[in-house]
C-alpha atoms as a PDB file:
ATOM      1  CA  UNK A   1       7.824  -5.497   0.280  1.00  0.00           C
ATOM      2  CA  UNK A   2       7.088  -1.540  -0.707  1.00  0.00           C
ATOM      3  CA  UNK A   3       3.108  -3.057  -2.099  1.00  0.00           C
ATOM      4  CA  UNK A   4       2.969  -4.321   1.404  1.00  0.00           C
ATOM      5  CA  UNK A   5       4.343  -1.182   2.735  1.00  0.00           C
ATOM      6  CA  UNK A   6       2.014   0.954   0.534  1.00  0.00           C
ATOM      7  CA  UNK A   7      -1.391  -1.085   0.940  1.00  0.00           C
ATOM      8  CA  UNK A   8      -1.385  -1.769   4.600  1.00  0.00           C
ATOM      9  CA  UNK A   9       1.188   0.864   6.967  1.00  0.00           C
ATOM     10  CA  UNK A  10       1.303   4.013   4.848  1.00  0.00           C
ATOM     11  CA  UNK A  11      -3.064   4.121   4.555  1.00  0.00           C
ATOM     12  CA  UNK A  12      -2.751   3.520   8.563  1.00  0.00           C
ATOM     13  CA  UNK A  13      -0.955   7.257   8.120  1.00  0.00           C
ATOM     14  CA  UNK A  14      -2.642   8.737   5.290  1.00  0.00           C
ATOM     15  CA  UNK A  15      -6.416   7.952   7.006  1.00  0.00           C
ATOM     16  CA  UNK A  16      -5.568  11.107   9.266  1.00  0.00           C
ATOM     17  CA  UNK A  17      -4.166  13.412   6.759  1.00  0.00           C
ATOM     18  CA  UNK A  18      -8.033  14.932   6.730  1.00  0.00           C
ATOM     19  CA  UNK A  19      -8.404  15.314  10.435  1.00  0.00           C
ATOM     20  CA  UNK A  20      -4.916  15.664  11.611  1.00  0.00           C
ATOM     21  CA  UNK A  21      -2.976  18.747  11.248  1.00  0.00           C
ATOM     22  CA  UNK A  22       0.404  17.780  10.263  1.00  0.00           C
ATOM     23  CA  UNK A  23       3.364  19.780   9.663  1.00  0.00           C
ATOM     24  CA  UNK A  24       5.682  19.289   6.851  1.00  0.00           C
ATOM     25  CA  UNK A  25       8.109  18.942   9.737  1.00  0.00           C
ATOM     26  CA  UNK A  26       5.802  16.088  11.087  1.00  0.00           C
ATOM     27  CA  UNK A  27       5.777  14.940   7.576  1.00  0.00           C
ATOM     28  CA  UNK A  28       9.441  15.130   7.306  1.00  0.00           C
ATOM     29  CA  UNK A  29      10.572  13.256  10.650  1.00  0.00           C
ATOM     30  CA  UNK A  30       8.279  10.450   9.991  1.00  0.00           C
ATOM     31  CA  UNK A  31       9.733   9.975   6.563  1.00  0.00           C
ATOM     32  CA  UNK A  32      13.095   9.962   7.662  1.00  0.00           C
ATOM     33  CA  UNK A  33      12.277   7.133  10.626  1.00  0.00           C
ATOM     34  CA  UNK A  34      10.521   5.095   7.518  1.00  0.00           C
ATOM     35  CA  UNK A  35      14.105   5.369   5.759  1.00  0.00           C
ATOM     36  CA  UNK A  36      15.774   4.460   8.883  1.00  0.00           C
ATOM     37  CA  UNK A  37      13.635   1.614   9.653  1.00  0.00           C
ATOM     38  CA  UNK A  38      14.394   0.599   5.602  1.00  0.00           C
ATOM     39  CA  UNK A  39      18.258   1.016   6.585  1.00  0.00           C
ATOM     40  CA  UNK A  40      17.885  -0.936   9.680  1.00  0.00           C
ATOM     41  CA  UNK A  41      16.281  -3.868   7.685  1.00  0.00           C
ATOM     42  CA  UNK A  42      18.903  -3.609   4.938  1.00  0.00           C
ATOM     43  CA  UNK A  43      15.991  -2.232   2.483  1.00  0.00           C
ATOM     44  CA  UNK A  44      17.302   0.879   1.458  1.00  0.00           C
ATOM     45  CA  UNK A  45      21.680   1.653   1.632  1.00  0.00           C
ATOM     46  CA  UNK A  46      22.309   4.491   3.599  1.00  0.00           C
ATOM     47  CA  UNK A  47      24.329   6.615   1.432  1.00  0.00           C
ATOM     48  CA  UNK A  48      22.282   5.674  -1.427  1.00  0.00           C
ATOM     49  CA  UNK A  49      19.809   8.706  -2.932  1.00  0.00           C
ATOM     50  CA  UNK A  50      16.871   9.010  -1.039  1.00  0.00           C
ATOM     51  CA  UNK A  51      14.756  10.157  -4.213  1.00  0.00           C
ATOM     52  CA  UNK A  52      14.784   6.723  -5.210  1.00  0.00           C
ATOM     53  CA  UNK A  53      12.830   5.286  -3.115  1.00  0.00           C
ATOM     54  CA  UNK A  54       9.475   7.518  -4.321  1.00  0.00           C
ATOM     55  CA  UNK A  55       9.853   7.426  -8.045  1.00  0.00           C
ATOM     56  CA  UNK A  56       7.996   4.658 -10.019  1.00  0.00           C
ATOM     57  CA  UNK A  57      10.032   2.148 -11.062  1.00  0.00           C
ATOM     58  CA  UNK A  58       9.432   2.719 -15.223  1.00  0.00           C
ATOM     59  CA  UNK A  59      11.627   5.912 -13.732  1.00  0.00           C
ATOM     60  CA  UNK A  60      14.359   3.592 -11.666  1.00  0.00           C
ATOM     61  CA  UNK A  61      12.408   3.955  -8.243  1.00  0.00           C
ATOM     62  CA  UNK A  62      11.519   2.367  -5.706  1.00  0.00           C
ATOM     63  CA  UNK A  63       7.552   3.628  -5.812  1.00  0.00           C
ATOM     64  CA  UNK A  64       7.191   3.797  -1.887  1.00  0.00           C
ATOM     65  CA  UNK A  65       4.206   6.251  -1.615  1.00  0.00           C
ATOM     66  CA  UNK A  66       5.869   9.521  -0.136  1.00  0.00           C
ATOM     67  CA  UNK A  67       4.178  11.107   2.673  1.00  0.00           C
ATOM     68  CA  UNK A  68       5.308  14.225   2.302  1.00  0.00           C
ATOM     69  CA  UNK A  69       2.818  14.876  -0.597  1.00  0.00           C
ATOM     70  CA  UNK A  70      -0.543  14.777   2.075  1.00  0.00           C
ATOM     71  CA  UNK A  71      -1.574  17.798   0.334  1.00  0.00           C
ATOM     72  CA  UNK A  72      -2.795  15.635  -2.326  1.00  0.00           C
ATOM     73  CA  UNK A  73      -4.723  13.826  -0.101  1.00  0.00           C
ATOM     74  CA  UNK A  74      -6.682  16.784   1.996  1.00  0.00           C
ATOM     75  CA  UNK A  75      -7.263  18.583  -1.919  1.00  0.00           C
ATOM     76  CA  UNK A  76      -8.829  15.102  -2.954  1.00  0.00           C
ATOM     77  CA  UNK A  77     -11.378  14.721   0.218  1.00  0.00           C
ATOM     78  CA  UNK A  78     -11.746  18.609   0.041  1.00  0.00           C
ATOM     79  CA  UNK A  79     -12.831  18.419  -4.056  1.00  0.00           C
ATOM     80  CA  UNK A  80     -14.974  15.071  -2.784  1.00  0.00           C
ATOM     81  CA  UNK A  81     -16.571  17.012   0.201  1.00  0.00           C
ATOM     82  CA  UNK A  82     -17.674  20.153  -2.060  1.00  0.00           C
ATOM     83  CA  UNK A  83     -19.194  18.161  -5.014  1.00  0.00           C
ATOM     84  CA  UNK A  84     -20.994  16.563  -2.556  1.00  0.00           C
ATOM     85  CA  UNK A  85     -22.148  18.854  -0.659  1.00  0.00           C
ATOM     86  CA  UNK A  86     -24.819  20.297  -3.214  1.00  0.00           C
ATOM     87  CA  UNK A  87     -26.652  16.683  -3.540  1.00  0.00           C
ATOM     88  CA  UNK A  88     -26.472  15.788  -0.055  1.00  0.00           C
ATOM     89  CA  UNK A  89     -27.442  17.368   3.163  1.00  0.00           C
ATOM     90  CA  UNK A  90     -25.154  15.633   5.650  1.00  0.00           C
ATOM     91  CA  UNK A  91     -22.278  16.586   3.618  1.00  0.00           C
ATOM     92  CA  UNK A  92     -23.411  20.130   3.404  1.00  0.00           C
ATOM     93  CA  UNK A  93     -23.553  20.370   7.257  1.00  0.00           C
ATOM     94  CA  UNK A  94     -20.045  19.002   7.263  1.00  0.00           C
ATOM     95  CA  UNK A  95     -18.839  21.933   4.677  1.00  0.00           C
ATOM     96  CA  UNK A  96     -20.621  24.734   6.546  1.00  0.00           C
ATOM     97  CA  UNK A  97     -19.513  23.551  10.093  1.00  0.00           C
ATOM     98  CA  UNK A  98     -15.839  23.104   8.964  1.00  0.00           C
ATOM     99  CA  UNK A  99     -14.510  26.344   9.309  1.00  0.00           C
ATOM    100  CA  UNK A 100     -11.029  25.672  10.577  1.00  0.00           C
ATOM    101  CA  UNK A 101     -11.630  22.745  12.542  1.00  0.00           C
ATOM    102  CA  UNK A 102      -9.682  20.703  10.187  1.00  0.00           C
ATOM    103  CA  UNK A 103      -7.055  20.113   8.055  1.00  0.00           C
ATOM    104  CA  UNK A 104      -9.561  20.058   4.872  1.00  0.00           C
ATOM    105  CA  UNK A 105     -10.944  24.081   5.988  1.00  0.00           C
ATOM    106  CA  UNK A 106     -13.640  23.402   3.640  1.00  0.00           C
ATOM    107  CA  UNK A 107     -15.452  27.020   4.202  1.00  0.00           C
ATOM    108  CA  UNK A 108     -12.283  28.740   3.026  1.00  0.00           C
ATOM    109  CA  UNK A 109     -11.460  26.008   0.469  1.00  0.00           C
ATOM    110  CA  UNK A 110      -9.495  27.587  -2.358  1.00  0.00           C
ATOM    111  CA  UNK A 111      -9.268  25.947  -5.739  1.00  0.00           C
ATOM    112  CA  UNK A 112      -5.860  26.052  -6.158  1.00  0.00           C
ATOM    113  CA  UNK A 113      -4.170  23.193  -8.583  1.00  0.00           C
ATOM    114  CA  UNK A 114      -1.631  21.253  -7.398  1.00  0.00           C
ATOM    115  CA  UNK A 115       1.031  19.792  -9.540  1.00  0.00           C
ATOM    116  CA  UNK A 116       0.166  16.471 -11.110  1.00  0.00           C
ATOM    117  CA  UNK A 117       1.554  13.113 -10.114  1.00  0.00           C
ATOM    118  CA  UNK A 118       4.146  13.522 -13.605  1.00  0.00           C
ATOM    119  CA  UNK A 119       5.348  16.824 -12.660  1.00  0.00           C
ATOM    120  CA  UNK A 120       6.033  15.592  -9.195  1.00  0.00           C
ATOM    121  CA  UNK A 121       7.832  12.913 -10.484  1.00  0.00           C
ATOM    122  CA  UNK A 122      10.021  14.581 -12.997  1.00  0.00           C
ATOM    123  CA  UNK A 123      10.714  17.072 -10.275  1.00  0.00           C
ATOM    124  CA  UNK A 124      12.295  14.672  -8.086  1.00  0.00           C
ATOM    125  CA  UNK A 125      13.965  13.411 -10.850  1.00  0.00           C
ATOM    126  CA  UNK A 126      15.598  16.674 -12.094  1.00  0.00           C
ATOM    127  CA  UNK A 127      16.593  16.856  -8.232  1.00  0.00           C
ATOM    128  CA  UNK A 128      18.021  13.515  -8.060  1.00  0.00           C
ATOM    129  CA  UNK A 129      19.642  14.258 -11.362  1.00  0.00           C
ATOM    130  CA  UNK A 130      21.673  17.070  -9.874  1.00  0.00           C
ATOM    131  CA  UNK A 131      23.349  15.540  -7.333  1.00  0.00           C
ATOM    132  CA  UNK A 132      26.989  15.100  -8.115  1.00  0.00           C
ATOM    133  CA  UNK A 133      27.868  11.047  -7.395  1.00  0.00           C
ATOM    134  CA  UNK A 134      24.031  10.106  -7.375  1.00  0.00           C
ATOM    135  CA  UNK A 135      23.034  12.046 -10.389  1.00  0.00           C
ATOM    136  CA  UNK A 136      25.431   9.892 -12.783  1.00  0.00           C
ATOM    137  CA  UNK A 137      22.345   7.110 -13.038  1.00  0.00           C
ATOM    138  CA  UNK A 138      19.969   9.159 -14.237  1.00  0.00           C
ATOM    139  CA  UNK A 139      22.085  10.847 -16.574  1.00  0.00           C
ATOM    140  CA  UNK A 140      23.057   7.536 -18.548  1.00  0.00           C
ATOM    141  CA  UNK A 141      19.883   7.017 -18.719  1.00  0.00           C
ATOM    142  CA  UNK A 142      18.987   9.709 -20.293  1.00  0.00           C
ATOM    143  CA  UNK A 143      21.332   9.267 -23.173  1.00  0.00           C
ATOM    144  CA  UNK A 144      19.506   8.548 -26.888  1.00  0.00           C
ATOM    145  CA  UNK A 145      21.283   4.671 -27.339  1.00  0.00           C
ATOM    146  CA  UNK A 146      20.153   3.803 -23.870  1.00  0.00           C
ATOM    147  CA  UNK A 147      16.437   2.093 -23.634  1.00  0.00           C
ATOM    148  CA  UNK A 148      14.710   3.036 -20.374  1.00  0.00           C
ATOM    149  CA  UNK A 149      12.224   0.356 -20.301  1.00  0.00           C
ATOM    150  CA  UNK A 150      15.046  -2.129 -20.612  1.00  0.00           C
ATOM    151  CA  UNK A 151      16.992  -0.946 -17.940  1.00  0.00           C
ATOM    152  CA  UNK A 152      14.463  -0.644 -15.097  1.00  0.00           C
ATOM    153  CA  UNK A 153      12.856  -3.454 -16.624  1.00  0.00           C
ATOM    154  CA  UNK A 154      14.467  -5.683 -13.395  1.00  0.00           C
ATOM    155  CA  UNK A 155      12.476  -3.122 -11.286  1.00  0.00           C
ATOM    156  CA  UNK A 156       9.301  -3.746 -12.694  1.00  0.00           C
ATOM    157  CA  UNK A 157       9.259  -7.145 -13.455  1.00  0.00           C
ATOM    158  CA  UNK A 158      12.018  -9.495 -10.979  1.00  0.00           C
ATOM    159  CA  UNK A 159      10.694 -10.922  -7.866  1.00  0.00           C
ATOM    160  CA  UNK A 160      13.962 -10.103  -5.981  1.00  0.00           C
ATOM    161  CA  UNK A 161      14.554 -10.068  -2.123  1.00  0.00           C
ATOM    162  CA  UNK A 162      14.396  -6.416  -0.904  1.00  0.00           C
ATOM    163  CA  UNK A 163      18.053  -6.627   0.331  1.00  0.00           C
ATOM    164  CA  UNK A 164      19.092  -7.438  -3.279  1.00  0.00           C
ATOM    165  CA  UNK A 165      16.901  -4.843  -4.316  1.00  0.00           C
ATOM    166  CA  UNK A 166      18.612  -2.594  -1.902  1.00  0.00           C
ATOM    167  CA  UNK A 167      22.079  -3.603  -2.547  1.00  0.00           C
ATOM    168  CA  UNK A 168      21.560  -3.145  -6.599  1.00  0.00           C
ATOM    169  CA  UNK A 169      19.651   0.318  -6.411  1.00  0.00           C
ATOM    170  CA  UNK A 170      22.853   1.282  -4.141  1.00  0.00           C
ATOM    171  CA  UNK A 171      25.836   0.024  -6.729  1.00  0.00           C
ATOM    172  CA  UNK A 172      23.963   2.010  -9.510  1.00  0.00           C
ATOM    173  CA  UNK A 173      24.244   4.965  -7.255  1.00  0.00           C
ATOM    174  CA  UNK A 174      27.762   4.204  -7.113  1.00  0.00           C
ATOM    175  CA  UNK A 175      27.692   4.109  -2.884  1.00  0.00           C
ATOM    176  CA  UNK A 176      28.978   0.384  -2.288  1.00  0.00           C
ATOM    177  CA  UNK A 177      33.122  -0.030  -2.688  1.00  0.00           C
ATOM    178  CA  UNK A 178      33.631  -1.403  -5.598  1.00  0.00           C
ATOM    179  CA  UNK A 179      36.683  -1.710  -7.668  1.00  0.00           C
ATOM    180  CA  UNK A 180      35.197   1.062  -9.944  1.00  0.00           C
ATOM    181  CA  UNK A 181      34.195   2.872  -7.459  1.00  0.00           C
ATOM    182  CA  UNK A 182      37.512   3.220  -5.516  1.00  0.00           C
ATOM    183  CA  UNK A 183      39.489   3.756  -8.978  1.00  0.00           C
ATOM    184  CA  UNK A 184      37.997   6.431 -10.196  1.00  0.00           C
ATOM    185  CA  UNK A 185      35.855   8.009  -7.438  1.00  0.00           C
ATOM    186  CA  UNK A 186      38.093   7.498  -4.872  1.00  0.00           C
ATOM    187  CA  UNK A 187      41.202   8.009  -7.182  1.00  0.00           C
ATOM    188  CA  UNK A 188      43.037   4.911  -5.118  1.00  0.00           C
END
């Protein structure tokens, strides 16, 4: 379901990230209809943590391709449009005339770095990490006896339905009622 997801609705989006000037409010609502849409379809529990859903799976994600990160995609056609530029006249025309007209603003193009795909990841980690019910997950697996690969190797490698999918990603966030979950989270 998320390959499907990735490879033929999020490009539909992404195609306009150079031409379109989006907000990261834009960016934001849109992301939060595509988790409501994955609630409504029983894809993605609604208490359960949202940073899932963007972090490979090696990490215990979901690897739906985040939107939010379209600043990737305008410093990727920006870097393509000036290497060009010197070896072919069209796309020199295109760099002089773009002066603001567009998202890219390849006249004032600035070579600022942006973090890499591993730093992004790690940081939604550490934030998913930190949250108080959530954050237990990640911290177990983070403990020396515990083999990462092993765990999330059901991520990776089962053909599961999306709704079991769903439904397991959300008991390891501890969200569903379970027995465990009402004894000593809900102290019943």
């Amino acid at each position: 379901m998320i390959k499907a997801i990735n490879t033929y609705a999020t490009p539909v989006l992404t195609f306009s990230f150079g031409t379109v000037k989006w907000t990261p409010t834009d960016l934001e609502n849109l992301q939060t209809k595509i988790k409501k849409l994955l609630t409504r379809y029983r894809f993605h529990h609604p208490r359960a943590a949202k940073e899932r859903l963007t972090l490979p799976r090696q990490m215990g994600g979901r690897l739906l391709i985040d939107i939010t990160r379209h600043d990737k995609r305008v410093k990727l056609l920006q870097t393509y449009f000036l290497n060009k530029h010197v070896t072919s006249s069209l796309h020199a025309a295109v760099v002089k005339a773009d002066d603001s007209c567009t998202p890219l603003d390849l006249v004032h193009a600035n070579a600022n770095e942006l973090p890499t795909d591993e730093e992004y990841n790690n940081k939604v980690k550490r934030q998913w990490s930190q949250k108080a019910l959530h954050g237990r997950h990640p911290y177990d697996l983070s403990q020396q006896y515990v083999d990462i690969e092993a765990s999330n190797k059901w991520l990776t490698n089962a053909d599961l339905f999306a709704e079991t999918e769903g439904f397991l990603t959300a008991i390891q966030d501890q969200v569903i009622l379970t027995r465990n979950y009402k004894k000593y989270i809900l102290k019943r």
